[in-house]
C-alpha atoms as a PDB file:
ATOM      1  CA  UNK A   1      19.568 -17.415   4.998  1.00  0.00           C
ATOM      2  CA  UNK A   2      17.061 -19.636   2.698  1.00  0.00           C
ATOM      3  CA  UNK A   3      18.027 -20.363  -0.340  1.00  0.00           C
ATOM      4  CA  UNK A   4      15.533 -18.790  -3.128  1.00  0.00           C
ATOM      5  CA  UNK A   5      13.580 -21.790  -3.649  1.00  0.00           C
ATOM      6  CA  UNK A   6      12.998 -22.797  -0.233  1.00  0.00           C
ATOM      7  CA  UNK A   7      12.291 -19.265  -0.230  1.00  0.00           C
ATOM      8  CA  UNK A   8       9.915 -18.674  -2.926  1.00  0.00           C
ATOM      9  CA  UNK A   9       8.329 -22.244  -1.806  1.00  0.00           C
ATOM     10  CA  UNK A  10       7.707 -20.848   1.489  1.00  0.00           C
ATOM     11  CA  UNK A  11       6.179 -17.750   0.550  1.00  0.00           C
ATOM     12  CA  UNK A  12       4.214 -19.659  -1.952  1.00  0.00           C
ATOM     13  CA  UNK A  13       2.384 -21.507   1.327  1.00  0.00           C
ATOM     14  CA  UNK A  14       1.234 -18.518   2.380  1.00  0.00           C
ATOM     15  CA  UNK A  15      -1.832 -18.951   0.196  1.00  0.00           C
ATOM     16  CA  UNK A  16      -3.215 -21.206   3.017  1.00  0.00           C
ATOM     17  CA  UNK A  17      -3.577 -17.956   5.630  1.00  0.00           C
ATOM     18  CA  UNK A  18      -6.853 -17.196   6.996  1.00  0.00           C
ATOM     19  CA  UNK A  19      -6.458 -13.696   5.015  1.00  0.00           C
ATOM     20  CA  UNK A  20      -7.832 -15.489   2.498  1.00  0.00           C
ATOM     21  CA  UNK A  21     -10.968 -15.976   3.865  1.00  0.00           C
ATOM     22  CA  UNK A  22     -15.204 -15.186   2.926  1.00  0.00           C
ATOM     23  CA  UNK A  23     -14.545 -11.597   3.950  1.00  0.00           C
ATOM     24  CA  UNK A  24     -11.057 -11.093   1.882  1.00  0.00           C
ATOM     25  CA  UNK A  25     -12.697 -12.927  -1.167  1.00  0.00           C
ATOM     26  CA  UNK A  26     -15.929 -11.606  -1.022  1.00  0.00           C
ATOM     27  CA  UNK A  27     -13.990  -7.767  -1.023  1.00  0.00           C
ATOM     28  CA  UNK A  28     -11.558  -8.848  -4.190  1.00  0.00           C
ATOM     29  CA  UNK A  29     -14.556  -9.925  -6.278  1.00  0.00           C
ATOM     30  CA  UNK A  30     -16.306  -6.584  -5.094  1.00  0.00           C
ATOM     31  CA  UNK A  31     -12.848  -4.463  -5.915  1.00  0.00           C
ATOM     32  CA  UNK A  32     -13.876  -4.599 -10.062  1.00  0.00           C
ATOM     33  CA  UNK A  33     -17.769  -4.211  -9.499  1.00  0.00           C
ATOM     34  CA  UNK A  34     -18.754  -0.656 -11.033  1.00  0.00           C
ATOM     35  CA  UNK A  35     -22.308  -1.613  -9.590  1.00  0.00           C
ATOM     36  CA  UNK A  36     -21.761  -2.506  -6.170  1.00  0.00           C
ATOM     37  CA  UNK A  37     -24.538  -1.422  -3.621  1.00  0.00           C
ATOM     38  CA  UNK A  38     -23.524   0.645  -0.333  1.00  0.00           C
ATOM     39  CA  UNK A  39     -25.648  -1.932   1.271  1.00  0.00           C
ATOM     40  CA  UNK A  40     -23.848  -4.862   0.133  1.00  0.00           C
ATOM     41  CA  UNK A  41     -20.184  -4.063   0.389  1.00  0.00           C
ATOM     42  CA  UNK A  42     -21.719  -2.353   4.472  1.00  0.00           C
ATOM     43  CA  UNK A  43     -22.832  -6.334   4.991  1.00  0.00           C
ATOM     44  CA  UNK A  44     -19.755  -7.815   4.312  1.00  0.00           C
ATOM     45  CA  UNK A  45     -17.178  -5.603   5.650  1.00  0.00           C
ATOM     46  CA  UNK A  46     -19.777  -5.837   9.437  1.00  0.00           C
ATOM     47  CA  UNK A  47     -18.911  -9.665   9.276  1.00  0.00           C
ATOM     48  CA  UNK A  48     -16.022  -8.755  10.390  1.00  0.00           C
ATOM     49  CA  UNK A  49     -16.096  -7.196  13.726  1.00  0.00           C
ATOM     50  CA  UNK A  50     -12.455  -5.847  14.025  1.00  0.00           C
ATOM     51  CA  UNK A  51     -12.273  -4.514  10.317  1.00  0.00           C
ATOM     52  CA  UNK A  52     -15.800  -2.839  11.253  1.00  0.00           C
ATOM     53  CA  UNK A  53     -13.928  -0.775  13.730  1.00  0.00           C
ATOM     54  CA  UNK A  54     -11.430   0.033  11.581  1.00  0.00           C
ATOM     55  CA  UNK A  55     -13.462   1.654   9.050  1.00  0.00           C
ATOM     56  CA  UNK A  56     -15.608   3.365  11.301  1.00  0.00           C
ATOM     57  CA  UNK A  57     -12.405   4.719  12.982  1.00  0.00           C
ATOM     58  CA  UNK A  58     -11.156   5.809   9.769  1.00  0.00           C
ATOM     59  CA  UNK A  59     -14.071   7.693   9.000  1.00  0.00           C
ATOM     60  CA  UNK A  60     -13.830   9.417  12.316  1.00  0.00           C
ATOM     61  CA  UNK A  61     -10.596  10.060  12.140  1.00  0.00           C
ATOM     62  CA  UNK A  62      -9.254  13.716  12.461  1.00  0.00           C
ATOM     63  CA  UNK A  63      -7.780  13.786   9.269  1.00  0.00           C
ATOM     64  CA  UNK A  64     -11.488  13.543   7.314  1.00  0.00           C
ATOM     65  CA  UNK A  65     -12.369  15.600  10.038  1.00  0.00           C
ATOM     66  CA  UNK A  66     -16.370  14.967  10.404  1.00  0.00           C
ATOM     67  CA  UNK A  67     -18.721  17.615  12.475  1.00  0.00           C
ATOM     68  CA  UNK A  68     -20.779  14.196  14.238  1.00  0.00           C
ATOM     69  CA  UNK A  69     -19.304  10.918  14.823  1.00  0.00           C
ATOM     70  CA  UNK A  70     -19.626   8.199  11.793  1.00  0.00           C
ATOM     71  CA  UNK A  71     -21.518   5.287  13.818  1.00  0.00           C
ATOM     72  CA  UNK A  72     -21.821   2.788  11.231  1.00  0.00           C
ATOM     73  CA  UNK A  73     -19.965   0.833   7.888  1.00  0.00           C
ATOM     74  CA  UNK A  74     -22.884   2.547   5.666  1.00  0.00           C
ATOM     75  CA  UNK A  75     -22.496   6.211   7.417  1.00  0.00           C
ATOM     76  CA  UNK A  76     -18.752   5.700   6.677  1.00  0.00           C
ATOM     77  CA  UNK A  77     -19.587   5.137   3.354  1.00  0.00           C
ATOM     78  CA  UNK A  78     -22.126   7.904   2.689  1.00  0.00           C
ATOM     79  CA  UNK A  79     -20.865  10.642   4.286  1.00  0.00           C
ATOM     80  CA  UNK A  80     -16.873  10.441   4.623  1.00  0.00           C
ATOM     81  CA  UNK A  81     -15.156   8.044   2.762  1.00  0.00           C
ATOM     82  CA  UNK A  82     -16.807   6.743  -0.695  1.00  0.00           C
ATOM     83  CA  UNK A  83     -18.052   3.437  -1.908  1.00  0.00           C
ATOM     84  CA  UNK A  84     -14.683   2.988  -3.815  1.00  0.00           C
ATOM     85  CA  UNK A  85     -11.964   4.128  -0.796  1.00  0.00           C
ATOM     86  CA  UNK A  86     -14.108   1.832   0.997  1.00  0.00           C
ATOM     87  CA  UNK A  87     -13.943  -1.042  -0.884  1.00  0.00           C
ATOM     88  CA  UNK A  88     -10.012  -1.125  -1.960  1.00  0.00           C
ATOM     89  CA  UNK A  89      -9.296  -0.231   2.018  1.00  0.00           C
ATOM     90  CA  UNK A  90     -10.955  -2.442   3.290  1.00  0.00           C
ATOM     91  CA  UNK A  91      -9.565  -5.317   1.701  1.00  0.00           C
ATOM     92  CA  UNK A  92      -6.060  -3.776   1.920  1.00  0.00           C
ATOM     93  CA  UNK A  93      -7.048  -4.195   5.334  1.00  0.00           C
ATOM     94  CA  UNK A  94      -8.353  -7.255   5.512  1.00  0.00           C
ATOM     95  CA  UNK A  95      -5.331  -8.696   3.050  1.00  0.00           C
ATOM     96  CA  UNK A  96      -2.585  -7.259   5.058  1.00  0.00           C
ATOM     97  CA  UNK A  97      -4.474  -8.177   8.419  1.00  0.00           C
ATOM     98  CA  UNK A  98      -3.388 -12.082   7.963  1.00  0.00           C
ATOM     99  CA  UNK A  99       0.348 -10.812   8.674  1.00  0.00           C
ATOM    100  CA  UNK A 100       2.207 -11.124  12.006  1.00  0.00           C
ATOM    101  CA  UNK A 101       4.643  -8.595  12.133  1.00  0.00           C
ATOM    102  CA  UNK A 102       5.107  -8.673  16.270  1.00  0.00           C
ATOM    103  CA  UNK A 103       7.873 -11.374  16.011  1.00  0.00           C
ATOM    104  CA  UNK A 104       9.934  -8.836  13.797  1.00  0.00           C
ATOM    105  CA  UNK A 105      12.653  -6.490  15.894  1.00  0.00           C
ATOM    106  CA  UNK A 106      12.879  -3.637  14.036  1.00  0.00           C
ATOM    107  CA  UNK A 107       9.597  -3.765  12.006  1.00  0.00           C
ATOM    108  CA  UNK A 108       6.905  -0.851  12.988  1.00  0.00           C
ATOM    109  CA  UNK A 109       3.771  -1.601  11.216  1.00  0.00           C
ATOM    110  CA  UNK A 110       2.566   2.016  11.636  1.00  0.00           C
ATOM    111  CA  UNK A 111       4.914   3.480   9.194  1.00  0.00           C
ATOM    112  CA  UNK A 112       4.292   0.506   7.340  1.00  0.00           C
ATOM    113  CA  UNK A 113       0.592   2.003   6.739  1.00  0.00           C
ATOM    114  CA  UNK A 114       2.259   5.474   6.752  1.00  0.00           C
ATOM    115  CA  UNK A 115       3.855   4.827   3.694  1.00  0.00           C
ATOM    116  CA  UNK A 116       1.017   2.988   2.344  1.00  0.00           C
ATOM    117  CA  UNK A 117      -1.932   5.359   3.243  1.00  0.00           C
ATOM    118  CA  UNK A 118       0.401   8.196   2.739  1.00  0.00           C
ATOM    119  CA  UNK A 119       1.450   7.113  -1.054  1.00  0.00           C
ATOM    120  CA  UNK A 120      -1.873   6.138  -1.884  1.00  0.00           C
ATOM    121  CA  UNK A 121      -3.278   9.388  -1.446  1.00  0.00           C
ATOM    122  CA  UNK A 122      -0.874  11.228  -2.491  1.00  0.00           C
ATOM    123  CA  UNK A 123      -0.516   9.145  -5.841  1.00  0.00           C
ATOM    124  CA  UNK A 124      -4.285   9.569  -6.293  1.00  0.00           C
ATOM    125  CA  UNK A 125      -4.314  13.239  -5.610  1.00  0.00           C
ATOM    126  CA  UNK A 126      -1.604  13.537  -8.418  1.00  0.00           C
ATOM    127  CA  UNK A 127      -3.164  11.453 -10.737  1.00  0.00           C
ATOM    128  CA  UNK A 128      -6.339  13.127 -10.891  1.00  0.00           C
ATOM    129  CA  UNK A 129      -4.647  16.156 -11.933  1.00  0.00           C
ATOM    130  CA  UNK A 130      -3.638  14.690 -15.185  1.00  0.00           C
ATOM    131  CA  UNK A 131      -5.458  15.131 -18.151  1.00  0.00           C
ATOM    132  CA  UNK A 132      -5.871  12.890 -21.351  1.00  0.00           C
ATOM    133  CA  UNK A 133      -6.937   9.847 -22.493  1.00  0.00           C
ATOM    134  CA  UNK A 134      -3.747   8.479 -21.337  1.00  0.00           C
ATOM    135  CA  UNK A 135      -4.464   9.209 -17.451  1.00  0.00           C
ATOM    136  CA  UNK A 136      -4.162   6.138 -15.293  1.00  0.00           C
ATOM    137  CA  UNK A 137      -7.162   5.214 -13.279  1.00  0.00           C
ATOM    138  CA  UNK A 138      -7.274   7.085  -9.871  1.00  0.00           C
ATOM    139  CA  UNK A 139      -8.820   4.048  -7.668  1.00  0.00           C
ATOM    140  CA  UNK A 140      -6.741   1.722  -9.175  1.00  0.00           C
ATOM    141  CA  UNK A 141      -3.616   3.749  -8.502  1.00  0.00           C
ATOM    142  CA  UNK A 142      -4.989   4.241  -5.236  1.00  0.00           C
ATOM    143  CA  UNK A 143      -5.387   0.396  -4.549  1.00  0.00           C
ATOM    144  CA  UNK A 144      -1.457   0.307  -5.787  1.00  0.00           C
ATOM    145  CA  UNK A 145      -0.418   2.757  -3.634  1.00  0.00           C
ATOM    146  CA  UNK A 146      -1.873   0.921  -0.624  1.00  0.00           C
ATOM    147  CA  UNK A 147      -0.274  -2.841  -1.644  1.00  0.00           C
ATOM    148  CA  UNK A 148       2.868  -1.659  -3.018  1.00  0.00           C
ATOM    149  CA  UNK A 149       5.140  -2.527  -0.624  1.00  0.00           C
ATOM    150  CA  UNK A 150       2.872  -5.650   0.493  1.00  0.00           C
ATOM    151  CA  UNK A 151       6.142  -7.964  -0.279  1.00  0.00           C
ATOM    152  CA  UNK A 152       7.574  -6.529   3.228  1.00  0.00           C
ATOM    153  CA  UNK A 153       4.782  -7.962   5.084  1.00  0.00           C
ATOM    154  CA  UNK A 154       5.072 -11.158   3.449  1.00  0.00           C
ATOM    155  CA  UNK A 155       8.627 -11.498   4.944  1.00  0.00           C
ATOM    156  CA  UNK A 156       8.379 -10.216   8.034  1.00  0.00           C
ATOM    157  CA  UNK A 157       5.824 -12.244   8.579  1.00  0.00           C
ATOM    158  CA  UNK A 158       7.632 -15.513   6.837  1.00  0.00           C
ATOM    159  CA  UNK A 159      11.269 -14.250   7.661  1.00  0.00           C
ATOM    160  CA  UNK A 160      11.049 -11.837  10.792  1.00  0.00           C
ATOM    161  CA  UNK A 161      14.454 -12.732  12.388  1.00  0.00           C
ATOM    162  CA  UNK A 162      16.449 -12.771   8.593  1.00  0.00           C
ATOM    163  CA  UNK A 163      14.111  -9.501   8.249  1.00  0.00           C
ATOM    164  CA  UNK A 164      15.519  -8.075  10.913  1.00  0.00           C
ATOM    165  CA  UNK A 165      18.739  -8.561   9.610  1.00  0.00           C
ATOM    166  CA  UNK A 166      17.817  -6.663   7.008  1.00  0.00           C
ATOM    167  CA  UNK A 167      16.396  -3.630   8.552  1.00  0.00           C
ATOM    168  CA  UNK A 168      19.681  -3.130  11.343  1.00  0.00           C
ATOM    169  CA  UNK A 169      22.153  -3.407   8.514  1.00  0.00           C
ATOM    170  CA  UNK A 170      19.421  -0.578   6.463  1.00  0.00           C
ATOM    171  CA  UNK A 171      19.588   1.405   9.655  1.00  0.00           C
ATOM    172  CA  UNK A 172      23.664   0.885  10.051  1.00  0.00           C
ATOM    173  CA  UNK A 173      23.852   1.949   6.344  1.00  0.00           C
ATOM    174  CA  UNK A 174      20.428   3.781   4.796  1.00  0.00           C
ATOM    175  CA  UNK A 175      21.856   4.128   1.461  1.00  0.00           C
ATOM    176  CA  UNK A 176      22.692   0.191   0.620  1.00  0.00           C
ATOM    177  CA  UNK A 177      20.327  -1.161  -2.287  1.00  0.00           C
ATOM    178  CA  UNK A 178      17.541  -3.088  -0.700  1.00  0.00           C
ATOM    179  CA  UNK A 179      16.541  -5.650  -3.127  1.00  0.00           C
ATOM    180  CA  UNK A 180      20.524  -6.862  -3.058  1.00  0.00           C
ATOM    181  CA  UNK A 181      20.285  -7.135   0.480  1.00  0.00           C
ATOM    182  CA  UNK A 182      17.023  -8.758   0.803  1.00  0.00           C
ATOM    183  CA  UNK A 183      18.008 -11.652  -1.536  1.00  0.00           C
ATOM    184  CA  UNK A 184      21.011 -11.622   0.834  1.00  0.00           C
ATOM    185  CA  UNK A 185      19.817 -12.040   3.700  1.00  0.00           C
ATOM    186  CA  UNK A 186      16.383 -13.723   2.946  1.00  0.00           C
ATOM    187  CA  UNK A 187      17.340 -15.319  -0.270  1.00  0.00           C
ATOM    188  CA  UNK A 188      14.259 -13.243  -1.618  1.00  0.00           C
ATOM    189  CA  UNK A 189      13.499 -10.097  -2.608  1.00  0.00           C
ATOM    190  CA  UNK A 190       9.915  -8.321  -1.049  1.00  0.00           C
ATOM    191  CA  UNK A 191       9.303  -7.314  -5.030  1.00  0.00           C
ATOM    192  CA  UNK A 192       9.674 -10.571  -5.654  1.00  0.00           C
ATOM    193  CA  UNK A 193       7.802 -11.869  -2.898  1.00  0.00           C
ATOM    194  CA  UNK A 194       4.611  -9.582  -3.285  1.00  0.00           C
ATOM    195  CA  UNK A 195       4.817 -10.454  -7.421  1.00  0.00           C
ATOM    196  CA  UNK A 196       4.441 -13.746  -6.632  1.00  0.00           C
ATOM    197  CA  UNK A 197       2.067 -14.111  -4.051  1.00  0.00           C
ATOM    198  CA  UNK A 198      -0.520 -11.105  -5.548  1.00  0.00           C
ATOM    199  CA  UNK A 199       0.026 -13.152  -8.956  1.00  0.00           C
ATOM    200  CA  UNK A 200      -0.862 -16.649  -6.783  1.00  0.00           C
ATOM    201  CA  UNK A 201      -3.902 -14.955  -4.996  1.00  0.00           C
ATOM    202  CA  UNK A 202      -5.316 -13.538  -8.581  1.00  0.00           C
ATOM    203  CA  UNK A 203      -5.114 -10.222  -7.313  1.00  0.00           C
ATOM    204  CA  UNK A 204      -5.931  -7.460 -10.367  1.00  0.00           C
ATOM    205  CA  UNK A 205      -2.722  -7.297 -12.998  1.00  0.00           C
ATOM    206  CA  UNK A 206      -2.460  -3.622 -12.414  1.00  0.00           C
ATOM    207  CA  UNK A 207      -0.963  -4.444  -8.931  1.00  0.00           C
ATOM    208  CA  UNK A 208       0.892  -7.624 -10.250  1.00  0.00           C
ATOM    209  CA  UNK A 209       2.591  -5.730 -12.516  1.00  0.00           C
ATOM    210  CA  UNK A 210       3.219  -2.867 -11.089  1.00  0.00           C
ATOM    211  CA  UNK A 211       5.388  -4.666  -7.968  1.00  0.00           C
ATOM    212  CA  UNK A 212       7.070  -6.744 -10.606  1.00  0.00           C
ATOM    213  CA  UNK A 213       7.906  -3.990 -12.484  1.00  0.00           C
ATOM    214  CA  UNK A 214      10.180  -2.649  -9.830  1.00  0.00           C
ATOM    215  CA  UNK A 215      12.269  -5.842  -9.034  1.00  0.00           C
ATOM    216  CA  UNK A 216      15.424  -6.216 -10.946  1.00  0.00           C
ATOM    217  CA  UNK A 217      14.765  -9.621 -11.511  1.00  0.00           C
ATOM    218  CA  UNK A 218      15.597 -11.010 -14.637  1.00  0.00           C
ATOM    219  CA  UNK A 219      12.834 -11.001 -17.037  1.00  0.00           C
ATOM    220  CA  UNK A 220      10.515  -8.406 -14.998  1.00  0.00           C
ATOM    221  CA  UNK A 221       8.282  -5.894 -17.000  1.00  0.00           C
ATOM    222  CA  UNK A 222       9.637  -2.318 -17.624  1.00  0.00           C
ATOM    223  CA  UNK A 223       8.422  -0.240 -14.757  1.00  0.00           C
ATOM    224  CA  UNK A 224       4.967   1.352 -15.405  1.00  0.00           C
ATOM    225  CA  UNK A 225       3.918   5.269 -15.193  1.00  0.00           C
ATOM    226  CA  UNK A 226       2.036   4.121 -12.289  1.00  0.00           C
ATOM    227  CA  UNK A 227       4.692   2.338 -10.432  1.00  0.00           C
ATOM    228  CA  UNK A 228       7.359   4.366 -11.069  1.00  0.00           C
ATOM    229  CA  UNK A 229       4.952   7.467  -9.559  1.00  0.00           C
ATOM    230  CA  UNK A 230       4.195   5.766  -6.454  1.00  0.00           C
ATOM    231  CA  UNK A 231       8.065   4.777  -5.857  1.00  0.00           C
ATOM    232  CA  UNK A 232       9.444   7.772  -6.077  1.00  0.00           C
ATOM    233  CA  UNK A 233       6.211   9.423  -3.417  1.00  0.00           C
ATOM    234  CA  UNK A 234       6.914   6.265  -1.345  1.00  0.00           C
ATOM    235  CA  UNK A 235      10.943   6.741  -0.953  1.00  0.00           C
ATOM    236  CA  UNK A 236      10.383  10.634  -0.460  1.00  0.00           C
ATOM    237  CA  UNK A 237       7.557   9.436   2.259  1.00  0.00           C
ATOM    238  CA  UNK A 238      10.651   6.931   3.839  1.00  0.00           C
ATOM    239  CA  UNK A 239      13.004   9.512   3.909  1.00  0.00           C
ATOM    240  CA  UNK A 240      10.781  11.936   6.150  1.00  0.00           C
ATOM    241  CA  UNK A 241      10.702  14.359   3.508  1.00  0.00           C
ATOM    242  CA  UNK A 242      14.265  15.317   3.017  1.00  0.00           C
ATOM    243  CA  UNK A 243      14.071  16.785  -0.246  1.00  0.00           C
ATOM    244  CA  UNK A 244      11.274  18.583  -2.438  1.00  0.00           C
ATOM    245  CA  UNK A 245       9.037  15.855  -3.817  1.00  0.00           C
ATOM    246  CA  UNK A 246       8.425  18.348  -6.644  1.00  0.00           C
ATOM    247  CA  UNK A 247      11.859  17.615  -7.264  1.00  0.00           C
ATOM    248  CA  UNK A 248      12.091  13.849  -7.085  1.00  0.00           C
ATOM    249  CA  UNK A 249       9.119  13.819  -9.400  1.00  0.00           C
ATOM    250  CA  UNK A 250      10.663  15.505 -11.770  1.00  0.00           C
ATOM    251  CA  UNK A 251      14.058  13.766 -11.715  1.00  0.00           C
ATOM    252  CA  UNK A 252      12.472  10.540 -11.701  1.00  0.00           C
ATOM    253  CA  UNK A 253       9.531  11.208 -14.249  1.00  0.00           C
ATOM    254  CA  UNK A 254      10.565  14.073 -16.197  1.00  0.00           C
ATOM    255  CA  UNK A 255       7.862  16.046 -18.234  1.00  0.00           C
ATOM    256  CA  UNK A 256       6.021  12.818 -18.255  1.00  0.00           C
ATOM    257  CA  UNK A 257       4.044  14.217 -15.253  1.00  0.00           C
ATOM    258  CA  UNK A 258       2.173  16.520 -17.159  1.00  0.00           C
ATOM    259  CA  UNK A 259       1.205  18.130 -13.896  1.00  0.00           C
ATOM    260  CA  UNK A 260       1.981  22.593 -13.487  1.00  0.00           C
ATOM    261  CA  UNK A 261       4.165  22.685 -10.626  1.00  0.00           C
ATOM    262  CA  UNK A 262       2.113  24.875  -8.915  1.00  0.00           C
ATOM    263  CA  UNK A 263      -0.195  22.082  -8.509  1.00  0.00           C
ATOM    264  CA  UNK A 264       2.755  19.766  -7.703  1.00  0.00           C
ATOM    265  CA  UNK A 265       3.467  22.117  -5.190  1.00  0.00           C
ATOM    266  CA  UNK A 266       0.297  22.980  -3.659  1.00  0.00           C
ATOM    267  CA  UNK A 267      -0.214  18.819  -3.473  1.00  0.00           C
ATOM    268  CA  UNK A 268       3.450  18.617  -1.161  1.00  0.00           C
ATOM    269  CA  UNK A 269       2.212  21.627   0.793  1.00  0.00           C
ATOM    270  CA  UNK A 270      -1.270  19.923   2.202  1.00  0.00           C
ATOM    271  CA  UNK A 271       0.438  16.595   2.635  1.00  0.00           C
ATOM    272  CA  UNK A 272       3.303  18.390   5.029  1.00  0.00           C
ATOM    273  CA  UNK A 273       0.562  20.270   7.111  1.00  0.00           C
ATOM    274  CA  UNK A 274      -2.041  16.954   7.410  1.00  0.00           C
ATOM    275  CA  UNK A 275       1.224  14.902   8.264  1.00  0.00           C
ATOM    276  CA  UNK A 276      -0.253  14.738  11.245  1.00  0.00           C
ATOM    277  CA  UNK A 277      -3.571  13.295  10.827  1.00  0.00           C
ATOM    278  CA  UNK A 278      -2.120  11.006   8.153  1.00  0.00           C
ATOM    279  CA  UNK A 279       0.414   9.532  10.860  1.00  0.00           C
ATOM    280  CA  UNK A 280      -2.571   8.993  13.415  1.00  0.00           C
ATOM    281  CA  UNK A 281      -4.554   7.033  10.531  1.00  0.00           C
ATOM    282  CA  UNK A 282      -1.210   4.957   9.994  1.00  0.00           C
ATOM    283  CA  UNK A 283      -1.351   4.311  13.543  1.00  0.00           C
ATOM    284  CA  UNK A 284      -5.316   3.064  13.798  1.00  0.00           C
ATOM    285  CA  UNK A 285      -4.434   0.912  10.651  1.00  0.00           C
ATOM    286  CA  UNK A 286      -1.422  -0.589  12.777  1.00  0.00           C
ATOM    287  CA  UNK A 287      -3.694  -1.656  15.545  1.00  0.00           C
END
């Protein structure tokens, strides 16, 4: 075990990565660009061959199931996916490619994405059901959803053997707290690691904030509407859908979800029967 500030120190190097590259900060300066051309965001993500493929997969995947196959970044774009799902996944893709998980026993990147892909839609698809000036804004609760857990990568990627550590004594005993045992074992927490790395790599405050807000760090912000959404659809996601995620909403949030629970309901429903689909994505994302 490190102690927290080799720890922090060592996560704080990260910021040298190739993830950081023209690609990944020509996509974060795009991410807040209400004018962005298909064209232009199509040129950049096709300098990268391998996050090409990705997208085009995506949009070809069975779970957007499309009539003809999507051949190119700007068909993608067009006719399946958006300009803004686009943009925020491919530089979650791009961000979280400059990870190595392989040299972590225990760690499977493809429910990594499951829970990341999964929440993100499913927090959006909630969202937009709110009403009010109040609402949070869909694509940037969508671009949470995907980074939330981002921390984990960082150590698995920094830490993998001490991470490992940490996922056999999670699988020996599911309902230990896992922040206590990542500073434990790590001598950092993944809340803590993600805070300070998206705060290093000037990544939008929404998603700064909303990781820091679920550490219990001393001196982290109370949790936001957003975060605390996106938690609670991320542990249900983690715990294979044990329990009603109507429910958990509503013990976790209360009436602050403002959302009929028919529509609650109806939102669980399509999730369970594209489970599916969304698992294959997770898998394509893992690649």
């Amino acid at each position: 075990m490190y102690s927290t500030e080799v720890a922090r120190y060592k996560v704080l190097q990260l910021e040298r990565l190739p993830a950081l590259s023209s690609t990944v900060t020509q996509l974060l300066s795009m991410l807040s660009d209400d004018d962005l051309e298909i064209e232009d965001l199509a040129k950049v993500i096709e300098q990268d061959p391998g996050l090409t493929a990705r997208v085009i997969g995506l949009a070809n995947a069975a779970y957007f199931a499309q009539a003809r196959p999507v051949i190119t970044v700007s068909e993608a774009i067009i006719r399946v996916l958006g300009l803004q799902m686009v943009k925020t996944l491919a530089f979650s893709i791009a961000l979280c490619g400059a990870f190595d998980a392989s040299k972590c026993p225990g760690f499977r990147l493809d429910h990594y994405w499951f829970l990341a892909f999964g929440g993100a839609q499913l927090a959006k698809k909630l969202v937009l059901k709110l009403q009010g000036p109040e609402r949070p804004e869909p694509d940037e609760v969508y671009l949470t959803g995907l980074l939330f857990n981002i921390g984990v990568l960082i150590l698995v990627h920094e830490f993998p053997q001490d991470y490992a550590q940490v996922l056999a004594e999670l699988n020996r005993e599911p309902d230990q707290d896992v922040e206590s045992l990542e500073r434990e074992l790590v001598g950092i927490s993944s809340r803590e690691a993600g805070e300070w790395l998206t705060h290093r790599w000037h990544l939008p405050q929404f998603i700064v904030q909303a990781i820091a807000s679920q550490s219990t760090a001393e001196g982290c912000p109370e949790p936001t509407f957003e975060s605390r959404l996106i938690k609670t659809i991320v542990s249900w996601l983690d715990a294979d859908q044990e329990e009603s995620l109507v429910d958990l909403i509503r013990a976790n949030l209360g009436d602050a979800v403002g959302i009929p629970e028919d529509a609650l309901s109806d939102i669980e429903l399509d999730f369970i029967q594209q489970k599916e689909e969304i698992g294959a994505v997770a898998r394509m994302l893992a690649v």
